[in-house]
N, C-alpha and C. Protein backbone atom coordinates (compact mmCIF):
# COMPACT_ATOMS: atom_id res chain seq x y z
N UNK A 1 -37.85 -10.22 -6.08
CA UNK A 1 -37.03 -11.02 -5.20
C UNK A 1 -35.64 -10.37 -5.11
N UNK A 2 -35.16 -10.09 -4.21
CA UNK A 2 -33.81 -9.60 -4.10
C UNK A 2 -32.96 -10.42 -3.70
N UNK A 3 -32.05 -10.33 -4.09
CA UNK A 3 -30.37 -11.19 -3.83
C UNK A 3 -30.06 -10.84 -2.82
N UNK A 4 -29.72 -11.97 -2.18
CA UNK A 4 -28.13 -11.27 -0.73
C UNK A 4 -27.16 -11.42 -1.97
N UNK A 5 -26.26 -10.40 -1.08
CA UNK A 5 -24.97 -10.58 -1.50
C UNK A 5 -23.75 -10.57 -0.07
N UNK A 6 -22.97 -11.10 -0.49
CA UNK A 6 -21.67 -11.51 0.79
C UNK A 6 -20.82 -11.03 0.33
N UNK A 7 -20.28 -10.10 1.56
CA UNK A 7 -19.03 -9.32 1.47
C UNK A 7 -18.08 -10.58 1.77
N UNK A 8 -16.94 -10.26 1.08
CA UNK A 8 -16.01 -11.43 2.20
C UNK A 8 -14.95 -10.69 3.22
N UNK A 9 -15.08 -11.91 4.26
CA UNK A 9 -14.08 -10.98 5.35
C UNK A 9 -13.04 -10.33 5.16
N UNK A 10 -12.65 -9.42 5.84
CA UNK A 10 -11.38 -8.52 5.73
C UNK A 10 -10.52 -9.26 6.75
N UNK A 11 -9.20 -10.08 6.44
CA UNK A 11 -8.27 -10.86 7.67
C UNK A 11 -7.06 -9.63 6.85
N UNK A 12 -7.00 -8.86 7.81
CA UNK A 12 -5.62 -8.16 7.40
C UNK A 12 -4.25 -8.56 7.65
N UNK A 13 -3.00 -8.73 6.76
CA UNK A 13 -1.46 -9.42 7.02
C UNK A 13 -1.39 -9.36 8.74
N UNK A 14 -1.10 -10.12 9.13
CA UNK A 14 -0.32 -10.12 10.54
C UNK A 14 0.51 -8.74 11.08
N UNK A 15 1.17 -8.11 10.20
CA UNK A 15 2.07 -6.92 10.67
C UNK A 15 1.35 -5.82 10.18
N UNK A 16 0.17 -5.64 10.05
CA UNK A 16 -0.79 -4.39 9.60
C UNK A 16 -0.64 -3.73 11.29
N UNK A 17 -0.88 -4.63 12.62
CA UNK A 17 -1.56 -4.20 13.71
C UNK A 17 -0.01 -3.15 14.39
N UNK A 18 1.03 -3.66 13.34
CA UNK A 18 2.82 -2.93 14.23
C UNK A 18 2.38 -1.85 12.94
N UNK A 19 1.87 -1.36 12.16
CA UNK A 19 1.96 -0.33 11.08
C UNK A 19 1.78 1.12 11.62
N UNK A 20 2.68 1.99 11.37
CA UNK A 20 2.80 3.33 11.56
C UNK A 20 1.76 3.91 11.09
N UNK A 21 0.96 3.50 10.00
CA UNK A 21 -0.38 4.21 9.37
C UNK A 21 -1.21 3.73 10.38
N UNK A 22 -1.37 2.32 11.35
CA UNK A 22 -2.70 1.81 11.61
C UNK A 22 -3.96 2.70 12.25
N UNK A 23 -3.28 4.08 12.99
CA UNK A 23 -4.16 5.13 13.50
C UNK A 23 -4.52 6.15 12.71
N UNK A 24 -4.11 6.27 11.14
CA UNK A 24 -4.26 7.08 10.64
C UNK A 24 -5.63 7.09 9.25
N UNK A 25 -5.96 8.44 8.91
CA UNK A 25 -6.58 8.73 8.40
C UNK A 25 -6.32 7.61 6.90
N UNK A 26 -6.50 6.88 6.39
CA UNK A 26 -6.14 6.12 4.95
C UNK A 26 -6.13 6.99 3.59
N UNK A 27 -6.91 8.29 3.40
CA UNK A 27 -7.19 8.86 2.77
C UNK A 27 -5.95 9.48 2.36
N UNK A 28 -4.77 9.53 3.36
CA UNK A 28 -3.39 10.22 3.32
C UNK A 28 -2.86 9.54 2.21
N UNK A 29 -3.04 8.08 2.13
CA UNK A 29 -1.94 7.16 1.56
C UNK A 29 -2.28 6.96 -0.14
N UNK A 30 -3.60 7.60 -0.05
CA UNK A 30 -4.35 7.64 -1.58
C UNK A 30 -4.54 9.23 -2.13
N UNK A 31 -3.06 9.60 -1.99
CA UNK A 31 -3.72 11.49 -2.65
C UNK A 31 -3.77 11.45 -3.74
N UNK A 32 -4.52 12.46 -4.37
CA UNK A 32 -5.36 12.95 -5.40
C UNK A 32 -4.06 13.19 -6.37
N UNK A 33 -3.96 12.64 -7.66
CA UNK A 33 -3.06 13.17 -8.83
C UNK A 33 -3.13 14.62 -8.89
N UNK A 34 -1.44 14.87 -8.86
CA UNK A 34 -1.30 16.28 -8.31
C UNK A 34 -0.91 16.31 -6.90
N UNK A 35 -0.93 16.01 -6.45
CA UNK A 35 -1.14 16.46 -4.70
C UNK A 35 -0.20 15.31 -4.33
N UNK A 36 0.50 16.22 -2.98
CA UNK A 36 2.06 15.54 -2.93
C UNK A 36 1.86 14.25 -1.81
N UNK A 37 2.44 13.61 -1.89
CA UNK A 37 2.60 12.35 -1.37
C UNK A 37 4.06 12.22 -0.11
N UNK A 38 4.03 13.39 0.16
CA UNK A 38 5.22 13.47 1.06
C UNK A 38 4.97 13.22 2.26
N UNK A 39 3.68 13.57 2.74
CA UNK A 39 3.14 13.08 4.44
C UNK A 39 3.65 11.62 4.58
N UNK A 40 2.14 11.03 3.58
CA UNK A 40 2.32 9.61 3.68
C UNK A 40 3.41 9.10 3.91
N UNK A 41 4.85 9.81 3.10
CA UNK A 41 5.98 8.85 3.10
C UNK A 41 6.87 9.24 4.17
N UNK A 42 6.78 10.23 4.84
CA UNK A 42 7.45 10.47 5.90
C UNK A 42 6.59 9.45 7.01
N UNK A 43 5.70 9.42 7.12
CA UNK A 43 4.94 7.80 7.57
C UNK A 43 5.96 6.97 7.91
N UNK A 44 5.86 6.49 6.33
CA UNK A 44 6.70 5.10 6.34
C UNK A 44 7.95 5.63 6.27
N UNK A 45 8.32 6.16 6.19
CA UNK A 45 10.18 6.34 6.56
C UNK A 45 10.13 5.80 8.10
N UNK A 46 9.87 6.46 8.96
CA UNK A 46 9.64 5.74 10.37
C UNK A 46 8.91 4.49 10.72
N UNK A 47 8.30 4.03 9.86
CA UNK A 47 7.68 2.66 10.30
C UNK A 47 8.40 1.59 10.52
N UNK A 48 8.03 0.26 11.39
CA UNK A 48 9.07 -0.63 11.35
C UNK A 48 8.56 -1.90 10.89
N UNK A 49 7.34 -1.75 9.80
CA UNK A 49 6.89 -2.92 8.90
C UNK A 49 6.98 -2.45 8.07
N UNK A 50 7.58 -1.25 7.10
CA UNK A 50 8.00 -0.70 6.12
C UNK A 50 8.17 -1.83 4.64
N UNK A 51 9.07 -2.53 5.04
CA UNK A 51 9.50 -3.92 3.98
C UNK A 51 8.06 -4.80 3.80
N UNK A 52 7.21 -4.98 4.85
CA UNK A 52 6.33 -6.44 4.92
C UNK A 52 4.92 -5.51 3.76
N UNK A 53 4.70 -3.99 4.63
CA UNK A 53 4.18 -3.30 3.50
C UNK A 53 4.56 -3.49 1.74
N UNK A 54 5.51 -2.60 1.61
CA UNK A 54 6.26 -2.90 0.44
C UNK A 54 5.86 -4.76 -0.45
N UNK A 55 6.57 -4.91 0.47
CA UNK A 55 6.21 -6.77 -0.25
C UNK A 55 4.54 -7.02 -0.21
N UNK A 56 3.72 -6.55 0.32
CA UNK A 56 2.31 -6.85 0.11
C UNK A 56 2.12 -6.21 -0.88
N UNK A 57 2.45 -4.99 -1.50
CA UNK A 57 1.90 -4.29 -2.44
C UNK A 57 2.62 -5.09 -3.66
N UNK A 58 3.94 -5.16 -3.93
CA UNK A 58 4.54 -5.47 -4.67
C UNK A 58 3.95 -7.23 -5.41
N UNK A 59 3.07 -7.97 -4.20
CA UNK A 59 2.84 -9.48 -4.82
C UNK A 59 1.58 -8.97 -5.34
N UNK A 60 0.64 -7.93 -5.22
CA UNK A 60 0.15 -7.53 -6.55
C UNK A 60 -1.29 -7.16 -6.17
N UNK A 61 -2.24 -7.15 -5.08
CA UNK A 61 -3.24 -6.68 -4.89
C UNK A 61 -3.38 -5.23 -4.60
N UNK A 62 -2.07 -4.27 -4.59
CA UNK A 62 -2.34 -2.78 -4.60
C UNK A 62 -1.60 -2.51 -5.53
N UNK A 63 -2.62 -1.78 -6.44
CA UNK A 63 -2.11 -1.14 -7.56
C UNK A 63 -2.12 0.70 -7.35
N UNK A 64 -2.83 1.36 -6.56
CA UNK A 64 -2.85 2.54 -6.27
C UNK A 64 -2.23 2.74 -4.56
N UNK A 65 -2.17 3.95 -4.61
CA UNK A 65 -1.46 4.35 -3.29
C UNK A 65 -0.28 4.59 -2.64
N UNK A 66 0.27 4.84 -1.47
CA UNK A 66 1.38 4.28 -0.89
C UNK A 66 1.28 3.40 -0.09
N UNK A 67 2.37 2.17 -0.26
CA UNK A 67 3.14 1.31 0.57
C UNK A 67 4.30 0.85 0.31
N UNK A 68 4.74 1.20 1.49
CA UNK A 68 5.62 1.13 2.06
C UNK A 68 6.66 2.10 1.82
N UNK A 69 6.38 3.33 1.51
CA UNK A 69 7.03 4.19 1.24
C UNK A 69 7.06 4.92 -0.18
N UNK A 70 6.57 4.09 -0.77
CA UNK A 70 6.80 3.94 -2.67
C UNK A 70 5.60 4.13 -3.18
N UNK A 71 5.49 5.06 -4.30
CA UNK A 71 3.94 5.22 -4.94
C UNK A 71 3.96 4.47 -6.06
N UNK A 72 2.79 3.92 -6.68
CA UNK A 72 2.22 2.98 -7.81
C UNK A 72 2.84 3.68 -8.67
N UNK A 73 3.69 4.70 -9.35
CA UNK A 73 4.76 4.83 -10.00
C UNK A 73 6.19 4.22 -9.82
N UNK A 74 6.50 4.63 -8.64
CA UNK A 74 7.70 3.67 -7.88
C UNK A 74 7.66 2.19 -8.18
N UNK A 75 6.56 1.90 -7.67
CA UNK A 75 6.31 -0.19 -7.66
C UNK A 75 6.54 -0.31 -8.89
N UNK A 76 5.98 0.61 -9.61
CA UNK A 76 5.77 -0.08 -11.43
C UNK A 76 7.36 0.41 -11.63
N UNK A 77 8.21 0.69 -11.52
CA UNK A 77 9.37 1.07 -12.04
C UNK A 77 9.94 -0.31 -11.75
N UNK A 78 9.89 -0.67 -9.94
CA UNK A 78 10.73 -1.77 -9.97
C UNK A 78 10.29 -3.26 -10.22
N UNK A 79 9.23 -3.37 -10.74
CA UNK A 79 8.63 -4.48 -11.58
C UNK A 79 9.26 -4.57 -12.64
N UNK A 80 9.39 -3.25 -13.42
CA UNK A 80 9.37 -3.46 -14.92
C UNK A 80 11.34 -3.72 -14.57
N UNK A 81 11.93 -3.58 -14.05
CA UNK A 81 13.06 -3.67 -13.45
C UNK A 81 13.63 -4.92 -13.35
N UNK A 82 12.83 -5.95 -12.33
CA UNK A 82 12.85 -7.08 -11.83
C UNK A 82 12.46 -7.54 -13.46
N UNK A 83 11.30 -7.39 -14.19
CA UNK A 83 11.33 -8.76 -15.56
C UNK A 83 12.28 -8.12 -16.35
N UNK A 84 12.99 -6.96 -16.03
CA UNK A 84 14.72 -6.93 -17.45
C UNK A 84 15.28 -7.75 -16.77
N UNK A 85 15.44 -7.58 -15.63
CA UNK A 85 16.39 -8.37 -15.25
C UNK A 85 16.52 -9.88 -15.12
N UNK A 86 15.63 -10.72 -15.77
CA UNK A 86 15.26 -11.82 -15.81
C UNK A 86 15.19 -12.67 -17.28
């Protein structure tokens, strides 16, 4: 007997559809350790949901990649940032 299984829908943030990446390859925004991350962010330097990015990653469902300009080194800096400062 085999199982279904259910994907659940993908409803992407509201400002994904204004995103400077939305035509692009995704594979850019996830490079390989080692391998420079400068495309991607020249990306988002020009984007004009830059911040709404940023704040999606930052409330905590992307832990790898770029958004919003900033790599999962970056985010983790200003986390650990935000609880000193608290």
């Amino acid at each position: 007997m085999t199982q279904e299984v259910t994907v659940p829908e993908f409803h992407p943030e509201p400002w994904v559809s204004q995103a400077a990446c939305r035509t692009l390859d995704t594979r850019m925004f996830f490079p390989e350790q080692g391998k420079p991350a400068g495309p991607a962010k020249a990306v988002c330097r020009g984007c004009e949901v830059r911040e709404e990015c940023l704040a999606f990653a930052m409330r905590g469902p992307e832990r790898f990649g770029i958004f919003g300009g900033l790599s999962e080194k970056e985010r983790r800096r200003i986390r650990i940032g935000m609880r000193a400062a608290t």
